[in-house]
N, C-alpha and C. Protein backbone atom coordinates (compact mmCIF):
# COMPACT_ATOMS: atom_id res chain seq x y z
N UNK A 1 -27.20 1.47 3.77
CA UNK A 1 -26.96 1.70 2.36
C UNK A 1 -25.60 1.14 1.98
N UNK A 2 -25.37 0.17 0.89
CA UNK A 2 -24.27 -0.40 0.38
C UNK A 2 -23.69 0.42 -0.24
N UNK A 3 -21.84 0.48 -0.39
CA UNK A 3 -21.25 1.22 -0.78
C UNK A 3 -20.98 0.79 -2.39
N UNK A 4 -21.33 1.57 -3.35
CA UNK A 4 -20.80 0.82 -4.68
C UNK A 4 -19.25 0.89 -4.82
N UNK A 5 -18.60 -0.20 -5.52
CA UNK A 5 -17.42 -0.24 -5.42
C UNK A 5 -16.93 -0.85 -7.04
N UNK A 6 -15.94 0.09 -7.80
CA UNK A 6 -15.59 -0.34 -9.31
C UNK A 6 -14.15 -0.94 -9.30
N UNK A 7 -14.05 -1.45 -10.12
CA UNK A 7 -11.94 -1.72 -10.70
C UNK A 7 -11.72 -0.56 -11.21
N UNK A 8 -11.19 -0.08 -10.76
CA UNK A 8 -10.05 1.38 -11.52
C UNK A 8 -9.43 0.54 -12.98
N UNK A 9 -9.37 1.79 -13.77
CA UNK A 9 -8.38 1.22 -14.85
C UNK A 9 -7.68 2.73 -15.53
N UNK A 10 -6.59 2.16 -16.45
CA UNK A 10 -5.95 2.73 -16.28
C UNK A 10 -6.26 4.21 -16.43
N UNK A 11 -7.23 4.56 -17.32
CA UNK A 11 -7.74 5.88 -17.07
C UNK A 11 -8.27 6.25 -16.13
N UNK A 12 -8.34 5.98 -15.07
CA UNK A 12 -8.33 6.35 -13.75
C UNK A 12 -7.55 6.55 -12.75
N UNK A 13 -6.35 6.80 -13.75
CA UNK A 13 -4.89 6.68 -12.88
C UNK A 13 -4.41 7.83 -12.17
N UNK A 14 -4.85 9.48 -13.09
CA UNK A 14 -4.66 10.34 -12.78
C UNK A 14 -5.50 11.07 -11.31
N UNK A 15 -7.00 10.33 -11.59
CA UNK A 15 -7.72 10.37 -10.43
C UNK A 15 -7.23 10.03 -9.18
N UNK A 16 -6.97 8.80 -9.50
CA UNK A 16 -6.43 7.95 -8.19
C UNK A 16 -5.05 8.33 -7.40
N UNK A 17 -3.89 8.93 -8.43
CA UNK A 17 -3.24 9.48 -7.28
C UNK A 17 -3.79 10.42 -6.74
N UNK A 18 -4.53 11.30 -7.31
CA UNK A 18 -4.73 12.80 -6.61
C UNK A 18 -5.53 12.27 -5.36
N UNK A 19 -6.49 11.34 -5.32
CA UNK A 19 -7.45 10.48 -4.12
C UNK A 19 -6.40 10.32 -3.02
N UNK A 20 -5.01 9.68 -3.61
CA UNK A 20 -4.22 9.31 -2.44
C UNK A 20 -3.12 10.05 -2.15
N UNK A 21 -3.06 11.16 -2.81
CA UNK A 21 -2.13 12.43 -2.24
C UNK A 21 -2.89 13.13 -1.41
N UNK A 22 -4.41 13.36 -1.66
CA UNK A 22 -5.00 14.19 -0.43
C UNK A 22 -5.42 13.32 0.50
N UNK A 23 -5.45 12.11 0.65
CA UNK A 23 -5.87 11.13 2.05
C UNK A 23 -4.17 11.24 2.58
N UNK A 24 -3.10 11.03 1.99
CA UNK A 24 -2.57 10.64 2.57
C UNK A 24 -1.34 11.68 3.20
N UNK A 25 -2.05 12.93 2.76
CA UNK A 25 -0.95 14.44 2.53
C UNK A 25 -0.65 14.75 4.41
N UNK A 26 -1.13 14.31 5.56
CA UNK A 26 -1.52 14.50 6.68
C UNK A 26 -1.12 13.21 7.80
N UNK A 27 -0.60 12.03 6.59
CA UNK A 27 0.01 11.07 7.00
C UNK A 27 0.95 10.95 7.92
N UNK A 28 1.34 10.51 9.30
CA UNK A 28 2.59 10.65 9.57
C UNK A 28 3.89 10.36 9.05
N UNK A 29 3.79 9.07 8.08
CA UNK A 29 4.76 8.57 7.37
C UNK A 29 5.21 9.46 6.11
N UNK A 30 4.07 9.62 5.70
CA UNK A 30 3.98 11.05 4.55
C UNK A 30 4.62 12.20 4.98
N UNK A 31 4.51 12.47 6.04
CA UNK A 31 5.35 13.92 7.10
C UNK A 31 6.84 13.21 7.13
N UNK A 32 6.92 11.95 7.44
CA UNK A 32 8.60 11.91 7.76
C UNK A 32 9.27 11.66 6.51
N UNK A 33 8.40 11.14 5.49
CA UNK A 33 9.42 11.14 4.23
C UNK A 33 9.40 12.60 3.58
N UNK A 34 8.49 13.25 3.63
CA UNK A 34 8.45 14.68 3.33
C UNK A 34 8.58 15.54 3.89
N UNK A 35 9.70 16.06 4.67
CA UNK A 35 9.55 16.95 6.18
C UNK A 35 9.30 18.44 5.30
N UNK A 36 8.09 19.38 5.93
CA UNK A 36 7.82 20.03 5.84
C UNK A 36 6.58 20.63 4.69
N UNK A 37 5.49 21.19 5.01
CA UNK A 37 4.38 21.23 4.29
C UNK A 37 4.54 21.27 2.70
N UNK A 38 5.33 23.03 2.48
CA UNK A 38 5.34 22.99 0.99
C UNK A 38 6.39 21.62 0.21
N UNK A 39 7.27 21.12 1.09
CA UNK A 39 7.88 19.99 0.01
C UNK A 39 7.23 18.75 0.25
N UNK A 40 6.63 18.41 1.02
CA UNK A 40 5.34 17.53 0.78
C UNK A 40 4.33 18.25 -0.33
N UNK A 41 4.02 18.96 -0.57
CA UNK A 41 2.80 19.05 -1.41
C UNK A 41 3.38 19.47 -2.81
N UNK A 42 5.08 19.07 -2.86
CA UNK A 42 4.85 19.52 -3.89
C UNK A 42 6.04 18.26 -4.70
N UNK A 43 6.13 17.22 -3.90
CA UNK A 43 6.74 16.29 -4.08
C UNK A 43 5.74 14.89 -3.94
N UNK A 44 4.98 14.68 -2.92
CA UNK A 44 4.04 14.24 -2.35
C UNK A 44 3.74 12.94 -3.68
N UNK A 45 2.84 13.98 -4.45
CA UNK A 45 1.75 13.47 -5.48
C UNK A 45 2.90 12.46 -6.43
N UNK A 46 3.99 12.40 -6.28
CA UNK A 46 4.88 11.85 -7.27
C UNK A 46 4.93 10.12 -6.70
N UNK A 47 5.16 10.16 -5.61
CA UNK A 47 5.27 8.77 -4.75
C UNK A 47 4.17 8.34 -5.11
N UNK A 48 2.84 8.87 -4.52
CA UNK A 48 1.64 8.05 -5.06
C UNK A 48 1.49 7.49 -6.27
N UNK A 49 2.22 8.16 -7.39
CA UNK A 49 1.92 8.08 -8.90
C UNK A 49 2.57 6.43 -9.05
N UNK A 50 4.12 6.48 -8.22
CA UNK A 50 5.08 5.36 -8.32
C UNK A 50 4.29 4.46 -8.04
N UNK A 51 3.20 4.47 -6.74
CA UNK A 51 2.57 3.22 -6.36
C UNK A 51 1.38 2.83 -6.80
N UNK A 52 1.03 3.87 -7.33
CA UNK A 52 -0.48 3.69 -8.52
C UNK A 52 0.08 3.07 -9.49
N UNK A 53 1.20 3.79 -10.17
CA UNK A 53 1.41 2.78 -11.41
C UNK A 53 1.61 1.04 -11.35
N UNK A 54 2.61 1.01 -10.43
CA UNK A 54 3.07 -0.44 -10.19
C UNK A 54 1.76 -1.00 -9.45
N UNK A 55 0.78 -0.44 -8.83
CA UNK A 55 -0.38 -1.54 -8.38
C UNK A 55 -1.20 -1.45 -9.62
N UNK A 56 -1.56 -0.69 -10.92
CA UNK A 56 -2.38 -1.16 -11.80
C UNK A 56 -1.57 -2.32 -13.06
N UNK A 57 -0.37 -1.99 -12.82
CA UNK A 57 0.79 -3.00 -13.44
C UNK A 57 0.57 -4.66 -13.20
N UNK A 58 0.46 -4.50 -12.00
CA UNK A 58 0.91 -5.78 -11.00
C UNK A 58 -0.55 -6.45 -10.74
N UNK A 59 -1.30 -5.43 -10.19
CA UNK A 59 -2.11 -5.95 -9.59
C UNK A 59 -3.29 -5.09 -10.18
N UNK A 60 -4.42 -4.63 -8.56
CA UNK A 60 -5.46 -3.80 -8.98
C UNK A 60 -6.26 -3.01 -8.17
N UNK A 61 -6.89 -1.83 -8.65
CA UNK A 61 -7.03 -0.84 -7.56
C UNK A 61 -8.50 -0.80 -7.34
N UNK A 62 -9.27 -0.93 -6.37
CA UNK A 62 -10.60 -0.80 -5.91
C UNK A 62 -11.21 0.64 -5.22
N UNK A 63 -11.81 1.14 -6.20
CA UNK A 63 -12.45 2.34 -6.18
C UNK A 63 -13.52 2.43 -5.96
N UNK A 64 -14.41 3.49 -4.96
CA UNK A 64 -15.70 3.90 -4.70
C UNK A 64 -16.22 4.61 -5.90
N UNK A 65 -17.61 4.20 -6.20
CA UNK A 65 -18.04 4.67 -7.37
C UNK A 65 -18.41 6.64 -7.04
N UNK A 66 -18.20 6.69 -5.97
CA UNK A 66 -18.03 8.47 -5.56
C UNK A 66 -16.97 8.86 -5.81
N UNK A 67 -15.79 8.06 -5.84
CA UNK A 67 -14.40 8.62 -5.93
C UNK A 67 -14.01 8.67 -4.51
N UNK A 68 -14.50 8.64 -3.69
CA UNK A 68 -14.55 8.80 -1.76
C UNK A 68 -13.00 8.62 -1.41
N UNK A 69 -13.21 7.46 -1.86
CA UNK A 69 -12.24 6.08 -1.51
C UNK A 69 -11.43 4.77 -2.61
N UNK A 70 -9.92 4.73 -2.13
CA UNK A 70 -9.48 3.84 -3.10
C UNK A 70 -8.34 2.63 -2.29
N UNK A 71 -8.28 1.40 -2.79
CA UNK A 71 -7.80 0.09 -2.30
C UNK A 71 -6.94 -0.01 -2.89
N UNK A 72 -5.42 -0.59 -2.85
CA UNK A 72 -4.66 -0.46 -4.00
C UNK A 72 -4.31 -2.41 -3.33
N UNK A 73 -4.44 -3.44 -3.89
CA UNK A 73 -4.40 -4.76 -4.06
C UNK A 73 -2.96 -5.52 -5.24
N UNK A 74 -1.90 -5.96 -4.37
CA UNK A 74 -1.33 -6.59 -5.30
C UNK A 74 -1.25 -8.07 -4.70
N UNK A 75 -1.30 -9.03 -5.52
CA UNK A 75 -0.84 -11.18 -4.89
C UNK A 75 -0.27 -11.59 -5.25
N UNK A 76 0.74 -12.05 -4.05
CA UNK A 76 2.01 -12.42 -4.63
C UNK A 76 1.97 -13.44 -4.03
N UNK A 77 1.89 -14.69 -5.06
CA UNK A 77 2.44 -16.25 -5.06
C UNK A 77 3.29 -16.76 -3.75
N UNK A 78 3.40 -17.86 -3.75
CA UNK A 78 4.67 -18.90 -2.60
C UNK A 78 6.25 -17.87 -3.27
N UNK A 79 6.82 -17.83 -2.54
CA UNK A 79 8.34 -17.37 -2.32
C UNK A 79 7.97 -16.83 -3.45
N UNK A 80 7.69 -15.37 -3.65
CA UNK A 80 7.44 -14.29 -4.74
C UNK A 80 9.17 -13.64 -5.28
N UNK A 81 10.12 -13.73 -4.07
CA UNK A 81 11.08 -13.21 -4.31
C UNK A 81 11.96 -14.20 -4.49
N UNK A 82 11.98 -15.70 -5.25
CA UNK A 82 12.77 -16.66 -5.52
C UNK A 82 12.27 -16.91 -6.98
N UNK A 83 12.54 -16.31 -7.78
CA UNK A 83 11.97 -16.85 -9.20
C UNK A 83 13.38 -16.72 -9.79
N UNK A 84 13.55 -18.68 -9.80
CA UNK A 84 14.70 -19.09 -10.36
C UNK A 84 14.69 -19.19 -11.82
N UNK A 85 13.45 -19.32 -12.34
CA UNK A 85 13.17 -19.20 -13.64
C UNK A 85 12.90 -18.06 -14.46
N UNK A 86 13.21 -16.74 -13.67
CA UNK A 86 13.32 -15.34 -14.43
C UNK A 86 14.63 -15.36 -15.12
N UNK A 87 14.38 -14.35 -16.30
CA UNK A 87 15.83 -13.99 -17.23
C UNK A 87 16.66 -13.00 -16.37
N UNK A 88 17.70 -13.37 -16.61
CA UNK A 88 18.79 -12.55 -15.20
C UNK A 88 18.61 -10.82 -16.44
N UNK A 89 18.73 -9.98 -15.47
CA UNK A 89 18.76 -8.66 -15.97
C UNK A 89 19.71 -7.87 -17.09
N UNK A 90 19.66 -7.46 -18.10
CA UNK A 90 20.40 -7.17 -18.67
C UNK A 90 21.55 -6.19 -18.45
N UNK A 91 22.68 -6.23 -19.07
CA UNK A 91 24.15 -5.85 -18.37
C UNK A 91 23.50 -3.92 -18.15
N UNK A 92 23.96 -3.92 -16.87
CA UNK A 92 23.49 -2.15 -16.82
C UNK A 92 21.47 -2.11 -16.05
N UNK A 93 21.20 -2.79 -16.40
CA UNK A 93 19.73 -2.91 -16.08
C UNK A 93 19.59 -2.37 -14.36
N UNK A 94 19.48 -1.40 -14.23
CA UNK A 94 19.24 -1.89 -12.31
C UNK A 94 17.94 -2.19 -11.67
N UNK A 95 18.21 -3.31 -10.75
CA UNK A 95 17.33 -4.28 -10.64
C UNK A 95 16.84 -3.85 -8.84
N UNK A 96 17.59 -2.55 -8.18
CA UNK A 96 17.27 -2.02 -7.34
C UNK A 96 16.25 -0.91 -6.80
N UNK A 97 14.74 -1.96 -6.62
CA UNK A 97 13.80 -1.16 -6.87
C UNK A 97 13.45 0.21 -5.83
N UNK A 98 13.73 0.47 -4.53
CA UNK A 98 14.08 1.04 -3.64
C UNK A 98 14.68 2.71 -4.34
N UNK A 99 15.85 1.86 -4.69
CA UNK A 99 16.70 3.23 -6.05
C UNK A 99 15.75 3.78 -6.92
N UNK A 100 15.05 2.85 -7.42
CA UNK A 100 14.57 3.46 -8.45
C UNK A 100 13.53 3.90 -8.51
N UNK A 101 12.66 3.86 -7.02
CA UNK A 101 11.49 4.76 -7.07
C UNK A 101 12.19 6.18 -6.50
N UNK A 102 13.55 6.36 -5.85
CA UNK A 102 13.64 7.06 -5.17
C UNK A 102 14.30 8.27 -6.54
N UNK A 103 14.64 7.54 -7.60
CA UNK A 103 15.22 8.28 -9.04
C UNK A 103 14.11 8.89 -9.32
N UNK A 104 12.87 7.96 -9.31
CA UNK A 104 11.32 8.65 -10.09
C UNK A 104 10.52 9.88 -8.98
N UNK A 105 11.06 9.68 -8.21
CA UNK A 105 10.42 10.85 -7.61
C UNK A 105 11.12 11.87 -6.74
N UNK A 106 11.90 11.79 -6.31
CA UNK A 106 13.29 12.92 -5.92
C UNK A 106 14.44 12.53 -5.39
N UNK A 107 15.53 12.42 -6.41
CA UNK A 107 16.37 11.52 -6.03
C UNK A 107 17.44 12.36 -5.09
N UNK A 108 17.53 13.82 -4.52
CA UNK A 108 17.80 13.78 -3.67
C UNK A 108 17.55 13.50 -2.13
N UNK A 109 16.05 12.51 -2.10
CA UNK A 109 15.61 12.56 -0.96
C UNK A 109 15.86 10.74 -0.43
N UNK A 110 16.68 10.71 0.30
CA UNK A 110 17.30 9.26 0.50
C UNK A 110 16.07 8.59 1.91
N UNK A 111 15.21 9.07 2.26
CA UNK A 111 14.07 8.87 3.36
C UNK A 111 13.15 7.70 1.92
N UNK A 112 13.09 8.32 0.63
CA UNK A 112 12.21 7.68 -0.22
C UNK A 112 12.69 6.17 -0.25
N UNK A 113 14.52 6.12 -0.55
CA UNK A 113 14.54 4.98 -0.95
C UNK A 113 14.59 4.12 0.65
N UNK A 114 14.36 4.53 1.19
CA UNK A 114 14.71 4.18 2.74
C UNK A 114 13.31 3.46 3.09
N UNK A 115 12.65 3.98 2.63
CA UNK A 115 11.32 3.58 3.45
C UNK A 115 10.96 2.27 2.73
N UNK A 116 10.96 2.59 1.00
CA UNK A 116 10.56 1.50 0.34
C UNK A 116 11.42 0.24 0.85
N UNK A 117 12.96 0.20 1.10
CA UNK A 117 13.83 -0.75 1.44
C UNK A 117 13.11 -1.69 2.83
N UNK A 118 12.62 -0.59 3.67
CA UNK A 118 12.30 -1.00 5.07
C UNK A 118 11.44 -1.98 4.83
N UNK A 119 10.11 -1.19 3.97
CA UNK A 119 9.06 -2.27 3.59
C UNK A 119 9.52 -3.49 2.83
N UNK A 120 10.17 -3.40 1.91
CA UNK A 120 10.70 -4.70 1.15
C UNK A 120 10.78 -5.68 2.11
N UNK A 121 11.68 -5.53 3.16
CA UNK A 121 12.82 -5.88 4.33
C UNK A 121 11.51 -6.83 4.82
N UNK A 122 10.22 -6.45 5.24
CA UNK A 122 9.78 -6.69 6.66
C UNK A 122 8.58 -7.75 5.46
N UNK A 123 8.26 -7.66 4.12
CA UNK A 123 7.62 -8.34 3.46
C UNK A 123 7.55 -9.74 3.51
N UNK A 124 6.52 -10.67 4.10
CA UNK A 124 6.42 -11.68 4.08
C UNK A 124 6.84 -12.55 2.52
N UNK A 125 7.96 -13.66 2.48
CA UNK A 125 8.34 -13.97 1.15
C UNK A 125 7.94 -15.70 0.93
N UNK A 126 7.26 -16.20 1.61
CA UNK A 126 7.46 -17.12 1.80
C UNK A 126 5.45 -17.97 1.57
N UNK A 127 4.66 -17.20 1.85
CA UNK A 127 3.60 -17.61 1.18
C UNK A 127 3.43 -16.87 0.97
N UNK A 128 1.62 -17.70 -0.29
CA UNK A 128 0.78 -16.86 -0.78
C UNK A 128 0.34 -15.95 -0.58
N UNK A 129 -0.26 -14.66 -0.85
CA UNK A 129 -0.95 -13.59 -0.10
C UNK A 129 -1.20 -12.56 -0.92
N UNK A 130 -2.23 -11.88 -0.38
CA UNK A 130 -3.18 -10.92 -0.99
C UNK A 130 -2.16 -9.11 0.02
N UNK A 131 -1.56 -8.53 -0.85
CA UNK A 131 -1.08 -7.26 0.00
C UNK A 131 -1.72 -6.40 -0.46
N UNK A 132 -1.92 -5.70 0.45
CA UNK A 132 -3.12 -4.30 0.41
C UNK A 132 -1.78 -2.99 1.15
N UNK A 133 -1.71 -2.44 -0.69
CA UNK A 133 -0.44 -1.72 -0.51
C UNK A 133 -1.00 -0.36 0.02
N UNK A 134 -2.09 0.10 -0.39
CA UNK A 134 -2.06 1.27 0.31
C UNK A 134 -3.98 1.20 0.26
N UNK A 135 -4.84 2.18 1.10
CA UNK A 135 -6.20 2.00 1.30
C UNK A 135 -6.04 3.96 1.65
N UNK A 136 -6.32 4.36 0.85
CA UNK A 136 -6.30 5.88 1.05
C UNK A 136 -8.46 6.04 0.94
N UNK A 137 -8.82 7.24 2.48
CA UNK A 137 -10.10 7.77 1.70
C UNK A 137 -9.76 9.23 2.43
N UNK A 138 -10.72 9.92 1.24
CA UNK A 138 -11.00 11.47 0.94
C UNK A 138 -10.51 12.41 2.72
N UNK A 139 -10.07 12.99 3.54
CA UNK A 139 -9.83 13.10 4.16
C UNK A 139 -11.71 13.67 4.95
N UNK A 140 -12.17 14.15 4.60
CA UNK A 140 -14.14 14.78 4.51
C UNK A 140 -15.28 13.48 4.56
N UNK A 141 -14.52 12.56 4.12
CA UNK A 141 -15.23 11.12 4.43
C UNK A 141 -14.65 9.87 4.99
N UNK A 142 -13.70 10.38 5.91
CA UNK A 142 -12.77 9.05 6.52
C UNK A 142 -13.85 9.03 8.09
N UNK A 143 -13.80 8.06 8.50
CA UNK A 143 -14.83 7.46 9.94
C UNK A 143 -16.01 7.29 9.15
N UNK A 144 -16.31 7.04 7.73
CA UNK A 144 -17.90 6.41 7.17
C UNK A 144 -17.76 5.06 6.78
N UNK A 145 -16.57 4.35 7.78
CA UNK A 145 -16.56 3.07 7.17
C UNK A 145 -15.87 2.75 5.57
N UNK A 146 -15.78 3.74 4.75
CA UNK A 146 -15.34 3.61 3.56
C UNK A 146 -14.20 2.33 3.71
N UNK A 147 -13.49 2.45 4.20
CA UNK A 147 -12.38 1.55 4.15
C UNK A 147 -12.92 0.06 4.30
N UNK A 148 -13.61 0.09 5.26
CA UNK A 148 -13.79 -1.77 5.44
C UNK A 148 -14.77 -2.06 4.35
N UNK A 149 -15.77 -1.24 4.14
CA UNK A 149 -16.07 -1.31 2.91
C UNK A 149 -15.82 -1.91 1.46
N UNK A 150 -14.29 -1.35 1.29
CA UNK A 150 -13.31 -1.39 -0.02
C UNK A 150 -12.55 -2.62 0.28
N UNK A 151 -12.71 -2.84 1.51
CA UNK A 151 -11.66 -4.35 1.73
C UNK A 151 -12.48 -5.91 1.97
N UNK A 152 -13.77 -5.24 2.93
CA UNK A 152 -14.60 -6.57 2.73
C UNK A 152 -15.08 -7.80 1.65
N UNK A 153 -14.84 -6.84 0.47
CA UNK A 153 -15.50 -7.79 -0.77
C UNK A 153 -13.69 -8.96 -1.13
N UNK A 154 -12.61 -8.33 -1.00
CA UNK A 154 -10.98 -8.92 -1.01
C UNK A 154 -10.97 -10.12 -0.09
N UNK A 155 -11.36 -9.59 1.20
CA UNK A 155 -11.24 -10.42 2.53
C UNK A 155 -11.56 -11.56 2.20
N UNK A 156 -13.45 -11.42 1.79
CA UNK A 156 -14.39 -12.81 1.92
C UNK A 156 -14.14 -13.13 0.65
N UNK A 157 -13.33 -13.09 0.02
CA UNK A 157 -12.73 -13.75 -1.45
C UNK A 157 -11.33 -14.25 -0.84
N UNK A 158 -10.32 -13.76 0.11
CA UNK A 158 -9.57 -14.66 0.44
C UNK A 158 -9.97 -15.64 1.76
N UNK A 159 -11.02 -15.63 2.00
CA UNK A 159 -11.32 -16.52 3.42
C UNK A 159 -11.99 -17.93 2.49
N UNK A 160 -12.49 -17.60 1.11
CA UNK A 160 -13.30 -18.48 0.19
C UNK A 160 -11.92 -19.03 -0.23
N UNK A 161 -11.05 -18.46 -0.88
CA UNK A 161 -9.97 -19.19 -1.28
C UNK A 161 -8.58 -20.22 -0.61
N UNK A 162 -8.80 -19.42 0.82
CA UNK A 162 -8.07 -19.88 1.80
C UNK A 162 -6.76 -19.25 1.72
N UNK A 163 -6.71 -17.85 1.04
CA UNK A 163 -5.52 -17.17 0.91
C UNK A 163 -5.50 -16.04 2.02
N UNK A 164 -4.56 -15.42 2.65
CA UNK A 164 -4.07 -14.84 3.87
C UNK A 164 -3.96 -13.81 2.96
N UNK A 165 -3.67 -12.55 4.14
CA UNK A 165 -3.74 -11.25 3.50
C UNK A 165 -2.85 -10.01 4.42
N UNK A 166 -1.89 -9.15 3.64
CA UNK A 166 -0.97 -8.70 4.96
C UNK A 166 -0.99 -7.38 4.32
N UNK A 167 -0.88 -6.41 5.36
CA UNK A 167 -0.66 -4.97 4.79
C UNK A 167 0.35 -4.77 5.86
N UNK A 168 0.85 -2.88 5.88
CA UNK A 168 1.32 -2.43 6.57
C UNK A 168 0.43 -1.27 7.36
N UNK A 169 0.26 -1.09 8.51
CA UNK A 169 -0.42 -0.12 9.12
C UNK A 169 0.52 1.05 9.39
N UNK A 170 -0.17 2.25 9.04
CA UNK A 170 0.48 3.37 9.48
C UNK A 170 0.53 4.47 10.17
N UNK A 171 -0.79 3.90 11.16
CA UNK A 171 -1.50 4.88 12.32
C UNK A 171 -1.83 3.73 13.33
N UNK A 172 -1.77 4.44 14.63
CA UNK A 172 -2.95 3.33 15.74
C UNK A 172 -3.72 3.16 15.25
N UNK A 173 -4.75 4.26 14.74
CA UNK A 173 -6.54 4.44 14.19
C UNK A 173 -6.17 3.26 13.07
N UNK A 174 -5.50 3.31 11.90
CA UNK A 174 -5.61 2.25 11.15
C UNK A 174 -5.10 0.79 11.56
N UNK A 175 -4.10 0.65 12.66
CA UNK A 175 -4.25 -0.62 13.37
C UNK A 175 -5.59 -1.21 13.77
N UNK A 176 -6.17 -0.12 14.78
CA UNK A 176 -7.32 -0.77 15.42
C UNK A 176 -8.02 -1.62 14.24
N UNK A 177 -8.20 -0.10 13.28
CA UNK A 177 -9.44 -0.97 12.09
C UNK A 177 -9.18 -2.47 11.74
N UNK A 178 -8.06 -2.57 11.41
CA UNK A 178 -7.28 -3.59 10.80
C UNK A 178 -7.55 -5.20 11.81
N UNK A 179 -7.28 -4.55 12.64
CA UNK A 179 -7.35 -5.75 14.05
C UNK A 179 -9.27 -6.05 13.73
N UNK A 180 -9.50 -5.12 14.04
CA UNK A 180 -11.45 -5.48 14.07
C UNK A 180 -11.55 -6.79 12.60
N UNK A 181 -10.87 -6.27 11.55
CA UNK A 181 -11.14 -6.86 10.18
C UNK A 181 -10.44 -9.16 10.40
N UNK A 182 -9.45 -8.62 11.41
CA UNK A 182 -8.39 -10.12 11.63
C UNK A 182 -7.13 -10.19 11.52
N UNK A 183 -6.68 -9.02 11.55
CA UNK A 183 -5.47 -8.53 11.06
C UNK A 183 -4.54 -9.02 12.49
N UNK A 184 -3.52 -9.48 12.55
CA UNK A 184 -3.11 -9.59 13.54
C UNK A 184 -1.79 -8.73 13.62
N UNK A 185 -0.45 -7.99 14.53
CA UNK A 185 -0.02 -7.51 14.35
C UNK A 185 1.70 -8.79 14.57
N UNK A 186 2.78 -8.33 13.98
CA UNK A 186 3.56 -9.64 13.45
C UNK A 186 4.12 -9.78 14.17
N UNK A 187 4.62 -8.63 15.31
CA UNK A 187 5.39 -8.72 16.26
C UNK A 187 6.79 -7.84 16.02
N UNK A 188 7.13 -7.49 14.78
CA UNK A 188 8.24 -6.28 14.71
C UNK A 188 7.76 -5.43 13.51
N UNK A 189 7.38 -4.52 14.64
CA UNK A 189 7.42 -2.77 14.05
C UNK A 189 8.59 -2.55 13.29
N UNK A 190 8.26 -1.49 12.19
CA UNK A 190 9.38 -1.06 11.26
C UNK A 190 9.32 0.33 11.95
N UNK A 191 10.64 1.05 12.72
CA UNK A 191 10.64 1.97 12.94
C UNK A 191 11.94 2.98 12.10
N UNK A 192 10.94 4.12 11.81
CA UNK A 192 11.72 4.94 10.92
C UNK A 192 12.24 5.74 11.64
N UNK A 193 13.33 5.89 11.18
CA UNK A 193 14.63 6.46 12.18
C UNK A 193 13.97 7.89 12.32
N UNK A 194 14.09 8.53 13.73
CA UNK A 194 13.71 10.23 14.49
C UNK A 194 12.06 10.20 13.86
N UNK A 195 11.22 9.22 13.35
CA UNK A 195 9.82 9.57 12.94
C UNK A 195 9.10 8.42 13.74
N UNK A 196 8.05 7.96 12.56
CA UNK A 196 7.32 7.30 13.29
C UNK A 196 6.85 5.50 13.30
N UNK A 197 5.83 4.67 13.30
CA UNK A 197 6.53 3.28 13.12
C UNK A 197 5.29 2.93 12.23
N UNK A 198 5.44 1.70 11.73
CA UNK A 198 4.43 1.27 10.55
C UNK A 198 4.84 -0.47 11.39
N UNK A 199 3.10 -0.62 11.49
CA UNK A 199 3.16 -2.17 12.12
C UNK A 199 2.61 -2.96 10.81
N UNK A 200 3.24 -3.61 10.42
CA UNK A 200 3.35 -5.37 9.30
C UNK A 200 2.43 -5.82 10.47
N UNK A 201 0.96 -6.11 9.47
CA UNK A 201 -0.12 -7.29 10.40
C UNK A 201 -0.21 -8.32 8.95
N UNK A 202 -0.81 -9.54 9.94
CA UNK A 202 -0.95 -10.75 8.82
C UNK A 202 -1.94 -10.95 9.13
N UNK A 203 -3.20 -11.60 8.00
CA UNK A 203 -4.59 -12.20 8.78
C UNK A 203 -4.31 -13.75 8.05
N UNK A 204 -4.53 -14.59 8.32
CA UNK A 204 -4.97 -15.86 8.08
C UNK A 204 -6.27 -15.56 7.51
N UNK A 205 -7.03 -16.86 6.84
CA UNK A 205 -8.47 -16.89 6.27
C UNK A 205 -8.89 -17.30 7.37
N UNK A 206 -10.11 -16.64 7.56
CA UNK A 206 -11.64 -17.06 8.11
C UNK A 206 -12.12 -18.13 7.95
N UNK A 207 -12.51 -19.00 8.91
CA UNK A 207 -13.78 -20.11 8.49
C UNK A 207 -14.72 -19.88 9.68
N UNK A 208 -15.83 -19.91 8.85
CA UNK A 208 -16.83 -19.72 9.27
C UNK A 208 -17.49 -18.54 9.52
């Protein structure tokens, strides 16, 4: 049985974090930026919101027509972080995005802006590519395949286009998957200081 799969929009925004606050509430990375149950669950849902917003901004989110499961997809061009032809920022503007998710969602917690920095850090800048920022499912329906599911229809659209595709993994279990899909792993782990590590994989396109 095929999984149906929709574009989220923006009225589906409120859904979609709550999808990826409870997939991801059990997270290890989710545990080290949130140490301890009640300030995870009650800080938690705010981060997701930061990365829901900026992936329906930027990019776009791939949803199970059950709600099960959700893909969050942003593509970023050749050297994404060299745009000599942007307007320089206005006086006061801060242009430090790291800071400023860590303002939108608890700015006494310096693990927030830490993590986002790490990821920035380890982001491939230099080609094209399809990033698959976050792939959260229902915690009651994770091992039904949902995930490769939500990514297969992305994949064989970048293996057709000849565009590469890189996420960050944040479990073994989601390495393995990742590897089965072509994912290769880059060779430096981002390790978060006294927690745990998130492996940067890259896939090249498929032929054949």
């Amino acid at each position: 049985m095929g999984v149906g799969i929709r574009r989220a929009g923006e009225s589906d925004r409120d859904f979609v974090v709550g999808l990826l606050d409870e997939a991801f509430m059990d997270d290890p990375v989710s545990g080290w930026v949130f140490p301890g149950e009640a300030y995870r669950r009650a800080r938690h849902a705010r981060l997701m919101g930061e990365f829901t917003d900026a992936t329906l901004a930027e990019g776009y989110v791939d949803l199970t027509e059950d709600g099960s499961a959700a893909a969050l997809w942003v593509e970023f061009p050749d050297a994404p972080h060299a745009e000599a032809d942007a307007p320089p920022a206005e006086e006061g503007e801060p242009e430090d995005v790291p800071a400023q998710v860590r303002a939108a969602v608890d700015p006494d917690n310096e693990r927030i802006e830490e993590i986002v920095r790490l990821m920035e850090d380890v982001h491939p800048a230099d080609r094209a590519h399809a990033y698959l920022w976050m792939i959260g499912v229902r915690p009651g329906r994770q091992g039904e395949g949902l995930g490769t599911a939500l990514m297969t229809p992305v994949l064989e659209r970048c293996d057709r286009e000849g565009l590469p595709a890189y996420l960050e993994a944040s479990s073994v279990t989601s390495r393995a998957l990742y590897e089965r899909l072509g994912f290769v792993f880059t060779g430096t782990a981002v390790e978060l200081p006294d927690g745990p590590s998130l492996w940067p994989m890259w896939r090249e396109p498929q032929v054949g």
